[in-house]
C-alpha atoms as a PDB file:
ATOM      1  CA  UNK A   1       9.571 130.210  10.038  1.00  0.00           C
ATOM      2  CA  UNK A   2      12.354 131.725  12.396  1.00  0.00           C
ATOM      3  CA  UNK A   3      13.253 134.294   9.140  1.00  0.00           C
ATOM      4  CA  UNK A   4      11.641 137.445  11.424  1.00  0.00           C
ATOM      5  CA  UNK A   5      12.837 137.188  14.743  1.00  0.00           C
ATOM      6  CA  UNK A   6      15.845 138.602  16.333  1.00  0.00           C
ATOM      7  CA  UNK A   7      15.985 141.909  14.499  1.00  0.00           C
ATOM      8  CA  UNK A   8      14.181 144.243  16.999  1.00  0.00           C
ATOM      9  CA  UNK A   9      14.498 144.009  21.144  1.00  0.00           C
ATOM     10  CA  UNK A  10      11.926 142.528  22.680  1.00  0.00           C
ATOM     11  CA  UNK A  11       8.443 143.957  23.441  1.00  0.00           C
ATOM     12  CA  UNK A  12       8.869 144.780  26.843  1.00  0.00           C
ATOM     13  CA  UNK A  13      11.562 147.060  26.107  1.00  0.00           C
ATOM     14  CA  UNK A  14       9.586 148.922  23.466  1.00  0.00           C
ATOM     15  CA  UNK A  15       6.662 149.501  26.184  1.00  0.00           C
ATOM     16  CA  UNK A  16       8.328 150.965  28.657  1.00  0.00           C
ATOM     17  CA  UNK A  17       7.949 154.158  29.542  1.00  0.00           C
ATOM     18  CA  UNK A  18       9.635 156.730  31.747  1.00  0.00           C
ATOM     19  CA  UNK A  19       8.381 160.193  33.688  1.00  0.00           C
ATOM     20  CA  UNK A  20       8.198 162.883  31.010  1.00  0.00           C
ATOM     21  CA  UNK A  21       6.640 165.979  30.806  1.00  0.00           C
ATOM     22  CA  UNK A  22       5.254 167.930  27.819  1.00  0.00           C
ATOM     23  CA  UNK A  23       4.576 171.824  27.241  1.00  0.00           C
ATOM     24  CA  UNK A  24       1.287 172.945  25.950  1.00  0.00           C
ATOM     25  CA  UNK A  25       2.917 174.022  22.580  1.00  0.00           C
ATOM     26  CA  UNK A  26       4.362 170.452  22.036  1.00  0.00           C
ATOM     27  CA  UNK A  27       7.597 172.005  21.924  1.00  0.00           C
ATOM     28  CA  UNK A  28      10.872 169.737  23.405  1.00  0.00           C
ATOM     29  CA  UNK A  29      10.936 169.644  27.492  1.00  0.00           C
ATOM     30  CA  UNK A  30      14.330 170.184  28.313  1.00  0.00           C
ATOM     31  CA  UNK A  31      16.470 167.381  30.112  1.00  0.00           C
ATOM     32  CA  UNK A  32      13.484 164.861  29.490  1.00  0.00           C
ATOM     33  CA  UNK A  33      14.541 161.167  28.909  1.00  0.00           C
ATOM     34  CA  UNK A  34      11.356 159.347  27.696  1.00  0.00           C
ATOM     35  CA  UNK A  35       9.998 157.129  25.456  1.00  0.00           C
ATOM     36  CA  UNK A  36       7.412 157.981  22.897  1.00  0.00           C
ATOM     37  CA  UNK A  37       6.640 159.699  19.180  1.00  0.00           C
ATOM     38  CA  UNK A  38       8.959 162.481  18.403  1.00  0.00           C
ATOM     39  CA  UNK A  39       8.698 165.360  15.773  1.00  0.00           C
ATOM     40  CA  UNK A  40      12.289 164.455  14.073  1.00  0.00           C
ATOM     41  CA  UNK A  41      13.940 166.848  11.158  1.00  0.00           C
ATOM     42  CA  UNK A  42      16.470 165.061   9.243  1.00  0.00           C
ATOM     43  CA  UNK A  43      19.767 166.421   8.922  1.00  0.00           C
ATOM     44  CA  UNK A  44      22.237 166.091   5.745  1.00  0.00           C
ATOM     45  CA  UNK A  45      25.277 166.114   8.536  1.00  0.00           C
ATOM     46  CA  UNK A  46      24.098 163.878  10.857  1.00  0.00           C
ATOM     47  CA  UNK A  47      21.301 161.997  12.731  1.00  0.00           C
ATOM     48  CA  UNK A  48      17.740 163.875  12.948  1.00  0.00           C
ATOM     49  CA  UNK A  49      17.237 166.416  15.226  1.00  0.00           C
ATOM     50  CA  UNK A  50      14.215 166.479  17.767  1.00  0.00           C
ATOM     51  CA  UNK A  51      12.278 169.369  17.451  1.00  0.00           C
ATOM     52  CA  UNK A  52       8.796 168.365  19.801  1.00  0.00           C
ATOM     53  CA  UNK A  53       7.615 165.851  21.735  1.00  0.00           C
ATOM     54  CA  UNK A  54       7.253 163.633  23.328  1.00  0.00           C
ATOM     55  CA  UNK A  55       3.584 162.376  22.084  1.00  0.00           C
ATOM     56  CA  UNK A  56       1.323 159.225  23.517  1.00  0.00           C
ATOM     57  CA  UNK A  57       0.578 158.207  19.918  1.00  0.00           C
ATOM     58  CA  UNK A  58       1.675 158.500  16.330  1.00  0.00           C
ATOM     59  CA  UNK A  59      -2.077 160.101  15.536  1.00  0.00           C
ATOM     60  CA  UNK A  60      -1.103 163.435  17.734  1.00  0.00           C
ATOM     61  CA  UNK A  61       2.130 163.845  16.563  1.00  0.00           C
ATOM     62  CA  UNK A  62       1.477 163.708  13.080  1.00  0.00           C
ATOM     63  CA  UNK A  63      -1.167 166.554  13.824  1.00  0.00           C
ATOM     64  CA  UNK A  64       1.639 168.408  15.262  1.00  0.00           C
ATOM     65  CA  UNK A  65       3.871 168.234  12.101  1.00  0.00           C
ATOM     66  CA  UNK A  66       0.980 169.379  10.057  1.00  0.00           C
ATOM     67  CA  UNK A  67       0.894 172.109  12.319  1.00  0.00           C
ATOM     68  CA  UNK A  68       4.363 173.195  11.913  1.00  0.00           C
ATOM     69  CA  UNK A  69       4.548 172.724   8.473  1.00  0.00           C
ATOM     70  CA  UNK A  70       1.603 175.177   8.117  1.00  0.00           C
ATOM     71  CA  UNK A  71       3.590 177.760   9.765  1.00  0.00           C
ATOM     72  CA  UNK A  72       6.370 177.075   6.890  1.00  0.00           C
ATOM     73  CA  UNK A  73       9.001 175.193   9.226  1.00  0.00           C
ATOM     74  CA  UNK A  74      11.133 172.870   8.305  1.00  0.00           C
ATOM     75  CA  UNK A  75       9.046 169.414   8.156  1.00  0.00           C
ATOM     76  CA  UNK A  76       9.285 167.054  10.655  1.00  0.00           C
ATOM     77  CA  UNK A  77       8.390 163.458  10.778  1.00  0.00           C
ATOM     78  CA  UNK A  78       7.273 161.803  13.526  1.00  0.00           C
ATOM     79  CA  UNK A  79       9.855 158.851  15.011  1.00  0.00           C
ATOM     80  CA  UNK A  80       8.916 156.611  18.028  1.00  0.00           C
ATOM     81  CA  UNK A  81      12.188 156.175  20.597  1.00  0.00           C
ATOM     82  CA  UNK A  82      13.664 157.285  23.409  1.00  0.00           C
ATOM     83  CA  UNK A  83      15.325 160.341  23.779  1.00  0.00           C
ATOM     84  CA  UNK A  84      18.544 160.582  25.530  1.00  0.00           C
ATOM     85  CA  UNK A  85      19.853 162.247  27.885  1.00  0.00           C
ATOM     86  CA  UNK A  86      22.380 164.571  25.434  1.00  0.00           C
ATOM     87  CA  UNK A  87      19.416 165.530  23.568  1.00  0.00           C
ATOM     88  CA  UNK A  88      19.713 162.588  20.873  1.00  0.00           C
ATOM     89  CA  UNK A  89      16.785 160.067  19.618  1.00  0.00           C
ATOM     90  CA  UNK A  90      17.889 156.125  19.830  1.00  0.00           C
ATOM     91  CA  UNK A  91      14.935 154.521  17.687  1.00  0.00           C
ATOM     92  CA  UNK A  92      12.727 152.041  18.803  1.00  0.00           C
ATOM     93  CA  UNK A  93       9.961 149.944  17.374  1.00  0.00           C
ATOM     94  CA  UNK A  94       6.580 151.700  18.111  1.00  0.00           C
ATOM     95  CA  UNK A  95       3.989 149.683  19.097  1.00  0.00           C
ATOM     96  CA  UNK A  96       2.401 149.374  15.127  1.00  0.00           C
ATOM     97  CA  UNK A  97       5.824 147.857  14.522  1.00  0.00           C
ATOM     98  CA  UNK A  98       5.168 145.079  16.605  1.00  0.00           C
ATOM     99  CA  UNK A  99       1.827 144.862  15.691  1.00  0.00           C
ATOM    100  CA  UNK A 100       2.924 144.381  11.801  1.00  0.00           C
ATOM    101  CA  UNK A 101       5.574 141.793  13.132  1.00  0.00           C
ATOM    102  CA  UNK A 102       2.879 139.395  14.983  1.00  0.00           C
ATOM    103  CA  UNK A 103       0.893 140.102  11.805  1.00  0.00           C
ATOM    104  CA  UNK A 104       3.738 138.792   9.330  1.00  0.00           C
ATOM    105  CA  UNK A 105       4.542 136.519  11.765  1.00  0.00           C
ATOM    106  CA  UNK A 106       0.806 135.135  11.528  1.00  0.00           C
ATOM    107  CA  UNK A 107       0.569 135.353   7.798  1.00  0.00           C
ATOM    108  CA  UNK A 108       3.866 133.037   7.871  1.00  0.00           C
ATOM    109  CA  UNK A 109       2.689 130.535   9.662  1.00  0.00           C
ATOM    110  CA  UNK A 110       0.494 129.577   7.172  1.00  0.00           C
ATOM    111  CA  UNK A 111       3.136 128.802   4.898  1.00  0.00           C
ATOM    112  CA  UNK A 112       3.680 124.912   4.335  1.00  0.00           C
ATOM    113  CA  UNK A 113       5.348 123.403   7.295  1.00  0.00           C
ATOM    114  CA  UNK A 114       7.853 121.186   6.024  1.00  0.00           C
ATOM    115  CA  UNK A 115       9.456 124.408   5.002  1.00  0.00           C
ATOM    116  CA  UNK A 116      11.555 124.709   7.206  1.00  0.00           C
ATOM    117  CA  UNK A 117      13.404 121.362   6.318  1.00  0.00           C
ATOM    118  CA  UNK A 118      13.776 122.286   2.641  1.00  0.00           C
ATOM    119  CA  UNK A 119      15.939 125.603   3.780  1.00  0.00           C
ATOM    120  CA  UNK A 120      17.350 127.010   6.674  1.00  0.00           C
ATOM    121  CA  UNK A 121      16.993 130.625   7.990  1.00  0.00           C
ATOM    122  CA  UNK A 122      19.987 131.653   6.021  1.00  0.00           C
ATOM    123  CA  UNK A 123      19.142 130.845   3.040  1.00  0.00           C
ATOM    124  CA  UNK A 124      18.295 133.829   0.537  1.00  0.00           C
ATOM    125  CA  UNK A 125      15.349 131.801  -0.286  1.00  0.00           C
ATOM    126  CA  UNK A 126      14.212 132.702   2.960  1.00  0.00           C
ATOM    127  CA  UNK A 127      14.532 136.277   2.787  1.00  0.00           C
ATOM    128  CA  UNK A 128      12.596 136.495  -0.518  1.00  0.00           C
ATOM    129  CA  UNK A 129       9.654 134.786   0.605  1.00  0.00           C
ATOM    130  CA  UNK A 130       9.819 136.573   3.690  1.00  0.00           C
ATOM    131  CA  UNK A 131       9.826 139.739   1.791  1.00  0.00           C
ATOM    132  CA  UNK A 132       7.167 139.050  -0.866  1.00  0.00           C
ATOM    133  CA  UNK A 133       4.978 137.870   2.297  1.00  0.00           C
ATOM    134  CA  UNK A 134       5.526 141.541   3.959  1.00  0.00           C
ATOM    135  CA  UNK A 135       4.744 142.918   0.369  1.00  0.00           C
ATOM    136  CA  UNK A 136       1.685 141.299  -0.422  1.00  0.00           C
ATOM    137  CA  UNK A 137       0.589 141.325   3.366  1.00  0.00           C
ATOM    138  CA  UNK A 138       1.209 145.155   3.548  1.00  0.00           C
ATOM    139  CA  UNK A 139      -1.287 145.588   0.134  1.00  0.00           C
ATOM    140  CA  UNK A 140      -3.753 143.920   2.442  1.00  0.00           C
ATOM    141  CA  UNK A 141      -3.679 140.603   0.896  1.00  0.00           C
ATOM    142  CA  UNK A 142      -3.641 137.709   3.102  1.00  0.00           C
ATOM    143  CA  UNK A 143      -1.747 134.094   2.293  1.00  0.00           C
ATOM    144  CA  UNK A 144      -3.265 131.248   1.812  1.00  0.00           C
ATOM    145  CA  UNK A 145      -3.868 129.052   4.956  1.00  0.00           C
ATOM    146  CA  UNK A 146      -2.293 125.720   3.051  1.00  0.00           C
ATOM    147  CA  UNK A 147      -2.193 123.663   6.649  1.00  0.00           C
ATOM    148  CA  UNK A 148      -5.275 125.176   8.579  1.00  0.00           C
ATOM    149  CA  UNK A 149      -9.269 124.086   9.063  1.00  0.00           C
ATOM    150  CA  UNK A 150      -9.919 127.200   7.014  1.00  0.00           C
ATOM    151  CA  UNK A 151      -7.406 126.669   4.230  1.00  0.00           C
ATOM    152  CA  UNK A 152     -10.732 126.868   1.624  1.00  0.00           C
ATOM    153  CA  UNK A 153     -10.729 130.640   2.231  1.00  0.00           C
ATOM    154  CA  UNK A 154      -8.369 131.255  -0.001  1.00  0.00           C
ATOM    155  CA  UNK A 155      -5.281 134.038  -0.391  1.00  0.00           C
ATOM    156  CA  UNK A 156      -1.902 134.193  -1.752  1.00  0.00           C
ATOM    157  CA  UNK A 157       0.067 130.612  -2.344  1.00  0.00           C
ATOM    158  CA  UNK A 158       3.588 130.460  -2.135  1.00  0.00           C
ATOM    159  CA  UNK A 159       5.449 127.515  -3.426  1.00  0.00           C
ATOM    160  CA  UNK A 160       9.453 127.506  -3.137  1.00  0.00           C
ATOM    161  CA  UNK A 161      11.215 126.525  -5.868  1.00  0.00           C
ATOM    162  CA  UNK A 162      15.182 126.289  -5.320  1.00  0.00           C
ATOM    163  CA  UNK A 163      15.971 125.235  -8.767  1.00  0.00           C
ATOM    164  CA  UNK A 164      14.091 128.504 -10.474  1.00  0.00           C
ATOM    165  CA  UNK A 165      15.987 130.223  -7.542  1.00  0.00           C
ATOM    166  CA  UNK A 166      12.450 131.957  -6.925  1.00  0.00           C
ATOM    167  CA  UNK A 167       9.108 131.720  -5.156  1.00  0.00           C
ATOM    168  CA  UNK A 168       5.882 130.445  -7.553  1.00  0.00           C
ATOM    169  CA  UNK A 169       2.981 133.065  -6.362  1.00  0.00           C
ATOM    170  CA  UNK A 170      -0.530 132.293  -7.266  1.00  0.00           C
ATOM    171  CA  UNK A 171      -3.594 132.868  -6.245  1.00  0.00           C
ATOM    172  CA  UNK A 172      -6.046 130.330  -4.640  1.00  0.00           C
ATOM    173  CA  UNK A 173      -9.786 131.718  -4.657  1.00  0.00           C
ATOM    174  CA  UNK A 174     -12.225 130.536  -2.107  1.00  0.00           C
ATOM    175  CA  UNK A 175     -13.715 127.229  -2.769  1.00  0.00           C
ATOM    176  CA  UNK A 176     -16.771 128.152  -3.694  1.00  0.00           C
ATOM    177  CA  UNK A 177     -15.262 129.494  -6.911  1.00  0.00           C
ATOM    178  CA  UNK A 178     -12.211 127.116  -7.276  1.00  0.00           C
ATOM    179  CA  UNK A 179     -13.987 124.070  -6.188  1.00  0.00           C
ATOM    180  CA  UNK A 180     -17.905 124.310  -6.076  1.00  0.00           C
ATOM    181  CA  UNK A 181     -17.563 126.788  -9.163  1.00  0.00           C
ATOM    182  CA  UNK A 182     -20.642 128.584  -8.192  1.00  0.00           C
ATOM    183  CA  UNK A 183     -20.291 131.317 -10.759  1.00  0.00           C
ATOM    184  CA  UNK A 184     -19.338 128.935 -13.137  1.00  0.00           C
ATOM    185  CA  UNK A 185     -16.071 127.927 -15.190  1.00  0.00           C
ATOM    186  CA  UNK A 186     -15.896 130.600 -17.189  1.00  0.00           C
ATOM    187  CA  UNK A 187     -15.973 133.094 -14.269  1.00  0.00           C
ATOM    188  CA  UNK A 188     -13.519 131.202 -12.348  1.00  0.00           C
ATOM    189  CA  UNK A 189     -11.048 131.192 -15.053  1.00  0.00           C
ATOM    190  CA  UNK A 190     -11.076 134.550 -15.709  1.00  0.00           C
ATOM    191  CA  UNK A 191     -11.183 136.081 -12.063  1.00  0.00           C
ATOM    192  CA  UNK A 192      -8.200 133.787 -11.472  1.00  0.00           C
ATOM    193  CA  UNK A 193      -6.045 135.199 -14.307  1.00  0.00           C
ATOM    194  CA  UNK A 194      -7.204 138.604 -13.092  1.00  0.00           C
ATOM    195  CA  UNK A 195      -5.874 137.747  -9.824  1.00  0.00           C
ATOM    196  CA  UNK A 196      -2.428 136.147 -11.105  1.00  0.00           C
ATOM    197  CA  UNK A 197      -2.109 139.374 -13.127  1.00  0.00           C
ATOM    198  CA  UNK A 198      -2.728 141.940 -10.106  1.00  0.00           C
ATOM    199  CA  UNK A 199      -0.349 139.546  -7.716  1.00  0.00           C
ATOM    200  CA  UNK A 200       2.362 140.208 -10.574  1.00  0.00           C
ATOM    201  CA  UNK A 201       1.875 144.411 -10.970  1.00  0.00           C
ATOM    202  CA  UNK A 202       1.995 144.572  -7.070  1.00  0.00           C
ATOM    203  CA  UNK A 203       4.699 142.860  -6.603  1.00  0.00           C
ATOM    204  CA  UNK A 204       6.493 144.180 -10.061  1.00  0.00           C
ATOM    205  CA  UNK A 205       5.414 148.003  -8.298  1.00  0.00           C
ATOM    206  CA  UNK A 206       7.780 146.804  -5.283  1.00  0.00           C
ATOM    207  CA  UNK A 207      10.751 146.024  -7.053  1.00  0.00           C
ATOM    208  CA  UNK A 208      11.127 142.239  -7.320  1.00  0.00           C
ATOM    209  CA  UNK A 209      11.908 140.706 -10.687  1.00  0.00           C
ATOM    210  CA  UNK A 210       8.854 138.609 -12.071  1.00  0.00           C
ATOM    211  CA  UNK A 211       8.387 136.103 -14.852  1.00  0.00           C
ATOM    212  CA  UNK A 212       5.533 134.215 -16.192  1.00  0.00           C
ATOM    213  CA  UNK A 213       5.061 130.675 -15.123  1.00  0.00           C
ATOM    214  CA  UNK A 214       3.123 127.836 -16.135  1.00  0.00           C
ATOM    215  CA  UNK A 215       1.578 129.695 -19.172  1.00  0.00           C
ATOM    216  CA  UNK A 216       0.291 132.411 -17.036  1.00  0.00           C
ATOM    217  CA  UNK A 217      -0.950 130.274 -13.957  1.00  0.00           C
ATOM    218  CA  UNK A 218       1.671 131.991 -11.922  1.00  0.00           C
ATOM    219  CA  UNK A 219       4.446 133.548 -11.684  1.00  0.00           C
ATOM    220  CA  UNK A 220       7.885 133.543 -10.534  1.00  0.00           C
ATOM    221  CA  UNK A 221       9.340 135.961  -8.197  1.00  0.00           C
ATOM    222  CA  UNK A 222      12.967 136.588  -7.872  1.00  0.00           C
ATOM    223  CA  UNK A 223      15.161 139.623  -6.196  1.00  0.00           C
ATOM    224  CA  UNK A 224      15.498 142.396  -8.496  1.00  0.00           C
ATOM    225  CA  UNK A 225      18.907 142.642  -9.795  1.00  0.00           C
END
């Protein structure tokens, strides 16, 4: 699905990196135009202000705004971008940002393929199920693989369903218990509501509207309202 791409400049761009110098203190090198993790205040009146940096990684500079807030400063959040030449931050995506993207971007592709001939890229429909993806994705769930060699795995399933103007999320368990029923019926009946049931709080916890479906088989996912 195309739903992801375009929003952020490409790769490249976020890697590159230009001659910078830091102090010892972390503190702000002045007239430095780099790229890197910032210590960034936010500012009611405008855009944040930097107040340190730059930093290789996001690791160090959150050690340095523990630091400052232990000597009762105003807190400061670390921000990947460049800085600019008149002192101000343009964001970029850091390189975990486009490490979650190729790991949506994975978890998508596991979607079913014909998809993409059911509804196009603008179709809210899209965004939703792009969005419950990232949500479920982000707990550390994965989807299930409905079109791979390792589909019996199991994970998340999305179905799209236009005329419930939703997504149908359920959860498929490996095959052993679904299929070969190792542990028995009885087991795989009632880790598979328990599953259903945590699927629905998680995704009820980030905001989307959810219903029951299929007498408790599933459940539909719609925006929140």
């Amino acid at each position: 699905m195309g739903a992801v791409a375009g929003h952020f400049p490409s790769p490249a761009a976020s890697k590159e990196w230009l001659s910078v110098s830091v102090l010892p203190s972390g503190d702000v090198v002045v007239g430095v135009v780099g790229q890197g993790w910032w210590l960034v205040i936010d500012e009611e009146s405008g855009p944040g202000r930097i107040v340190a940096g730059p930093f290789p990684d996001r690791a160090e500079a959150r050690w340095a705004a523990s630091a400052r807030g232990s000597e009762g400063r105003d807190f400061a959040w670390p921000v990947y971008g460049t800085r600019r030449a008149d002192g101000g931050l343009s964001r970029r995506p850091s390189p975990q940002d486009w490490a979650w993207l190729a790991h949506l971007g994975d978890q998508l592709d596991r979607l079913v393929a014909d998809w993409d001939a059911t509804i196009s890229d603008e179709d809210p429909l899209t965004t939703l199920v792009v969005e419950v993806a990232g949500a479920l994705a982000e707990a550390g769930l994965p989807l299930h693989d409905a079109n791979g060699p390792a589909g019996e795995i199991g994970g998340a399933s999305l179905a799209l369903e236009p005329v419930l103007g939703g997504v149908v999320v359920t959860w498929r368990q490996h095959d052993r218990m679904s299929v070969e029923q190792v542990a028995g019926a009885s087991v795989d009946a009632s880790v598979q509501r328990v599953m259903n049931g945590a699927l629905a709080e998680i995704l009820r916890v980030r905001g989307f509207a959810v219903s029951e479906f299929g007498g408790g088989s599933g459940h539909v996912v719609r925006p929140a309202r």
